[in-house]
N, C-alpha and C. Protein backbone atom coordinates (compact mmCIF):
# COMPACT_ATOMS: atom_id res chain seq x y z
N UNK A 1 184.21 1.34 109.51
CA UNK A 1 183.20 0.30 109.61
C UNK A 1 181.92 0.78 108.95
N UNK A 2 181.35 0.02 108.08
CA UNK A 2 179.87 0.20 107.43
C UNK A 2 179.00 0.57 108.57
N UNK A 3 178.13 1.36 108.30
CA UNK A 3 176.96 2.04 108.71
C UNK A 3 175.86 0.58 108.88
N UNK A 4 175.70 0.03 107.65
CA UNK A 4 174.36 -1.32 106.96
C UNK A 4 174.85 -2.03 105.93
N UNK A 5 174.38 -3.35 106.33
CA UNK A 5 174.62 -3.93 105.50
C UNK A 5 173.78 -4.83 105.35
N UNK A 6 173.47 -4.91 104.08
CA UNK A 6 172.27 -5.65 104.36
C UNK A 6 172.03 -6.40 102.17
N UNK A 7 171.45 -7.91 101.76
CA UNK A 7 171.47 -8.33 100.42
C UNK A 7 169.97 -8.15 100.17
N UNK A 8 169.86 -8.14 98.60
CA UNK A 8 168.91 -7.71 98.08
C UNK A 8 168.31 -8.81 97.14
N UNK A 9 167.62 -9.91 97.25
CA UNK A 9 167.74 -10.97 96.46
C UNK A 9 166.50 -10.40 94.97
N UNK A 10 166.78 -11.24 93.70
CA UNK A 10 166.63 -9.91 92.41
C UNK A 10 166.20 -11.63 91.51
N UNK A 11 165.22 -11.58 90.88
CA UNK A 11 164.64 -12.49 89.86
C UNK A 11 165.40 -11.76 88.39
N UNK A 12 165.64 -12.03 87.56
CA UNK A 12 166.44 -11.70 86.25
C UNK A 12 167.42 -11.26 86.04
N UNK A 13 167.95 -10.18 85.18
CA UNK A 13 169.46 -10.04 85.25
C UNK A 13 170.28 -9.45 86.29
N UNK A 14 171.54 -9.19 86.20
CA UNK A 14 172.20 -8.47 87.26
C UNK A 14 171.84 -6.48 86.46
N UNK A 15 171.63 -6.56 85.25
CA UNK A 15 171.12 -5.81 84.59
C UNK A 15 170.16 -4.99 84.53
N UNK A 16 168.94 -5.87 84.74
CA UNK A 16 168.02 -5.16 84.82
C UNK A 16 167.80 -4.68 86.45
N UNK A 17 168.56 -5.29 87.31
CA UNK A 17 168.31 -4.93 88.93
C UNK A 17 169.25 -3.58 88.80
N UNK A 18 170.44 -3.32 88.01
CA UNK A 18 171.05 -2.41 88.25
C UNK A 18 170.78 -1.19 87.51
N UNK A 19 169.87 -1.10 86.20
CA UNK A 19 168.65 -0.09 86.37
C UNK A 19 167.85 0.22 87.40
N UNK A 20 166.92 -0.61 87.89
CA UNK A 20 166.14 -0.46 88.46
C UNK A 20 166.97 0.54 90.19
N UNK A 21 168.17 0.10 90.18
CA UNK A 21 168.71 0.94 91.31
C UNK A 21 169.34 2.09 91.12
N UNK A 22 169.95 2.70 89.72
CA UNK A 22 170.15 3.42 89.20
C UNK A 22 169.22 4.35 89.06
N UNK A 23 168.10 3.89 88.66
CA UNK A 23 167.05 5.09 88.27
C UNK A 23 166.46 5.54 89.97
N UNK A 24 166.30 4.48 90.61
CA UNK A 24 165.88 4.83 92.19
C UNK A 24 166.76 6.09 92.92
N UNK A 25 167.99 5.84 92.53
CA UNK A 25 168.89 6.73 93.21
C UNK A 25 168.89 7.96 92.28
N UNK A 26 169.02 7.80 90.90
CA UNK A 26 168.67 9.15 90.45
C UNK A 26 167.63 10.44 90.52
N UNK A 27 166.41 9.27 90.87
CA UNK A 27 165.05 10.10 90.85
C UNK A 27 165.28 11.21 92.13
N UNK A 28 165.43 10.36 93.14
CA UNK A 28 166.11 11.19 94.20
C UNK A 28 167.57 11.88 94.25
N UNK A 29 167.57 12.25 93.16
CA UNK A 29 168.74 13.31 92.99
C UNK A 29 169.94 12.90 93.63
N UNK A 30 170.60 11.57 92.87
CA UNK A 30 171.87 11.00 93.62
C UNK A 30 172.82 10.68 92.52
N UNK A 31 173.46 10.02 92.53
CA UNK A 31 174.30 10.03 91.85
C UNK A 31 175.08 8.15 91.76
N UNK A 32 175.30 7.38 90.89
CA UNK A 32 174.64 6.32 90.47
C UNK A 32 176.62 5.57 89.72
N UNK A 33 177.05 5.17 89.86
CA UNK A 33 178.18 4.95 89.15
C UNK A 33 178.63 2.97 89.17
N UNK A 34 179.03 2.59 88.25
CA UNK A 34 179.66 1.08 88.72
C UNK A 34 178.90 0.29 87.39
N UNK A 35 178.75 -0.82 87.50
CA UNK A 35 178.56 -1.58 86.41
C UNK A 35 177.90 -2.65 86.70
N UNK A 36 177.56 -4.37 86.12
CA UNK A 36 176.58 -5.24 86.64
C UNK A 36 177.31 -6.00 87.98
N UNK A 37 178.32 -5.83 88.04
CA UNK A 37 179.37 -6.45 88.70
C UNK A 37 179.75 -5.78 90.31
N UNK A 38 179.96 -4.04 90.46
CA UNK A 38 180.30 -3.03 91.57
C UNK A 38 179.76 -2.30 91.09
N UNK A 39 179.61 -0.85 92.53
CA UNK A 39 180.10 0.42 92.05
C UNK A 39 179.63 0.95 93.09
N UNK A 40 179.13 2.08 93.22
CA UNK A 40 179.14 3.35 94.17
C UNK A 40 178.13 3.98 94.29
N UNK A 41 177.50 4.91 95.01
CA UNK A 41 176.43 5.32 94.53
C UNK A 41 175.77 6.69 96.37
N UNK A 42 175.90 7.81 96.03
CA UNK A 42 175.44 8.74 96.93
C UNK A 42 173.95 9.46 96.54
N UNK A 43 173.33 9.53 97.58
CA UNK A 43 172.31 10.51 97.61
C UNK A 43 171.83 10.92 98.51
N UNK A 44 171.47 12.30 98.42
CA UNK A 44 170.94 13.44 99.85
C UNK A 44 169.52 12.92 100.35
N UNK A 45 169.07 12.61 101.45
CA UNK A 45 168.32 12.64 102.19
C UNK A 45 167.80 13.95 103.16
N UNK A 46 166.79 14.79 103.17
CA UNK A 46 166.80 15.50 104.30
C UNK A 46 167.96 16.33 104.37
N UNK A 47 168.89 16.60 103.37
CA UNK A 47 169.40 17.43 103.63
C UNK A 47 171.01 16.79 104.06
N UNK A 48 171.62 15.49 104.38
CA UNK A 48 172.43 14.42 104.90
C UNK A 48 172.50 13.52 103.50
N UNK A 49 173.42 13.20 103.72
CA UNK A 49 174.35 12.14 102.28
C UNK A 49 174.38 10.60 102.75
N UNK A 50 173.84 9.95 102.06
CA UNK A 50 173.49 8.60 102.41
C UNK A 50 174.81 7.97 101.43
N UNK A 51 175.49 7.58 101.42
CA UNK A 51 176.71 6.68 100.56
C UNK A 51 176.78 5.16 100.60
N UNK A 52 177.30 4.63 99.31
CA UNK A 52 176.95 3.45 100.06
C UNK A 52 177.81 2.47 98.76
N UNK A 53 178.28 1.25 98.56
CA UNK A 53 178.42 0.27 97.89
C UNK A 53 177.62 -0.74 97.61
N UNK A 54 177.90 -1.38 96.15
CA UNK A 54 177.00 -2.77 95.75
C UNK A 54 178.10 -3.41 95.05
N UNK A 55 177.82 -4.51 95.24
CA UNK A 55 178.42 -5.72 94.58
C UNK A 55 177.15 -6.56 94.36
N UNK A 56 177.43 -7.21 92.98
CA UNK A 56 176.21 -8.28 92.53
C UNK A 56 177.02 -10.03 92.49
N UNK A 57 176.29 -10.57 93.08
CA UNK A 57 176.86 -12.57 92.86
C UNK A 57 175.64 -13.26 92.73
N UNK A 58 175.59 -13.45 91.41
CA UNK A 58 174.60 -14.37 91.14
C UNK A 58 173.38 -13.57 91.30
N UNK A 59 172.05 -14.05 91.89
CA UNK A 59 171.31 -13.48 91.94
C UNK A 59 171.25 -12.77 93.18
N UNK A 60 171.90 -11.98 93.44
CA UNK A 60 171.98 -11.06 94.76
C UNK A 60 172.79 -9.98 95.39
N UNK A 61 171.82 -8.87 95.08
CA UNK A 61 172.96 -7.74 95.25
C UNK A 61 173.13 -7.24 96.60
N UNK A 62 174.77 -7.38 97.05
CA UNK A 62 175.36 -6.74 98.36
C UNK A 62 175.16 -5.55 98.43
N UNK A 63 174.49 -4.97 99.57
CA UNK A 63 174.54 -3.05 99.56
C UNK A 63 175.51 -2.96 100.92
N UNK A 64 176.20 -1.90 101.20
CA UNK A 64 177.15 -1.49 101.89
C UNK A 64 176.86 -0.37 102.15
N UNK A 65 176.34 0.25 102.95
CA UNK A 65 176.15 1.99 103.68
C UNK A 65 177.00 2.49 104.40
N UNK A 66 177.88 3.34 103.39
CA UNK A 66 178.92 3.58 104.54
C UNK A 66 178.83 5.04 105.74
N UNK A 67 177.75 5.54 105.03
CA UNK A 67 177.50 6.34 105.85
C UNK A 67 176.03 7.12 105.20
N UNK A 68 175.57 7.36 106.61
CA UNK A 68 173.68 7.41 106.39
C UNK A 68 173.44 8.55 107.65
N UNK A 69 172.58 9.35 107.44
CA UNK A 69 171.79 10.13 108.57
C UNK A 69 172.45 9.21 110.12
N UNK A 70 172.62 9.82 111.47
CA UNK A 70 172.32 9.30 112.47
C UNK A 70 171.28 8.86 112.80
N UNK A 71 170.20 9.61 112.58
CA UNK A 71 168.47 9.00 113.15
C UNK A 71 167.81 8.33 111.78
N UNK A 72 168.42 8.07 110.68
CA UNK A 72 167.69 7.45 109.74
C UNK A 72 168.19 6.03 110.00
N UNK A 73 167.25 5.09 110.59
CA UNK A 73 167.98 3.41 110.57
C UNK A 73 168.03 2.56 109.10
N UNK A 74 169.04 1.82 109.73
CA UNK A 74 169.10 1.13 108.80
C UNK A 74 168.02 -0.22 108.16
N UNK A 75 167.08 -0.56 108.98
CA UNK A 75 166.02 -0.41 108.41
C UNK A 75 164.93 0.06 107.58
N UNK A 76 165.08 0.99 107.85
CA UNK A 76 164.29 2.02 106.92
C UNK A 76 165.02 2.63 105.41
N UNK A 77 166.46 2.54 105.12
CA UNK A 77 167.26 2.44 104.36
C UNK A 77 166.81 1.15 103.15
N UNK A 78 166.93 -0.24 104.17
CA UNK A 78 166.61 -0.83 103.48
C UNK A 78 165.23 -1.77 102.93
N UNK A 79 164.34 -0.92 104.29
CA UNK A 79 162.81 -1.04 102.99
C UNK A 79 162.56 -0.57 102.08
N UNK A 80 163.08 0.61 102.53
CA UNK A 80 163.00 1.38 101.02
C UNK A 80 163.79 1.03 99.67
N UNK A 81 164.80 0.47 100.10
CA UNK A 81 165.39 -0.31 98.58
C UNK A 81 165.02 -1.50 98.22
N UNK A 82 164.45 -2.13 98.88
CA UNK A 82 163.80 -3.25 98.71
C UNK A 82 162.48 -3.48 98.21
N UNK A 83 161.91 -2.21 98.77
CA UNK A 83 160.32 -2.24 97.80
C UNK A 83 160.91 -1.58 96.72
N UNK A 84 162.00 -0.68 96.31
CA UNK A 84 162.15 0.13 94.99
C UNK A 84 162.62 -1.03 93.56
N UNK A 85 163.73 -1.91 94.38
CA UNK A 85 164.45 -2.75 93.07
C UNK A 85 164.25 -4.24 93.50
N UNK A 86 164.10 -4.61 94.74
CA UNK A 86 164.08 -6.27 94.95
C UNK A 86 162.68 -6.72 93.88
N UNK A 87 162.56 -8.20 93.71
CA UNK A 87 161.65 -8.82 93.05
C UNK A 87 160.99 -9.81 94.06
């Protein structure tokens, strides 16, 4: 069972949102894989591996956490992606 789940609603391409999440997860030293459509995507927090899925439909990308810190909520997961790539 997912950790979070939670959509990301995105003004322009499925393209340019999937830079903008790509480079987010890279900066923080993660690791970034999939295309405008899916894909995958891990990165260390504190020392703990945050993992997680996206799917894009239309203007809105699905995130899937399949696994995140115990004391990091899933809230806080997803403000932080939301001020990084939402529009």
């Amino acid at each position: 069972m997912a950790a979070c789940n939670f959509s990301i609603p995105f003004a322009g391409t499925a393209q340019e949102i999937l830079n903008k999440a790509r480079n987010t997860v890279q900066s923080q030293g993660g690791s970034f894989d999939g295309d405008t459509n899916a894909g995958s995507f891990h990165v260390s927090v504190f020392g703990n591996t945050i993992t997680g899925s996206y799917s894009v439909s239309g203007q809105v990308m699905e995130i899937v956490i399949d696994s995140k810190p115990f004391l990091l909520p899933c809230s806080a997961i997803e403000g932080f992606l939301k001020s990084q790539i939402g529009s």
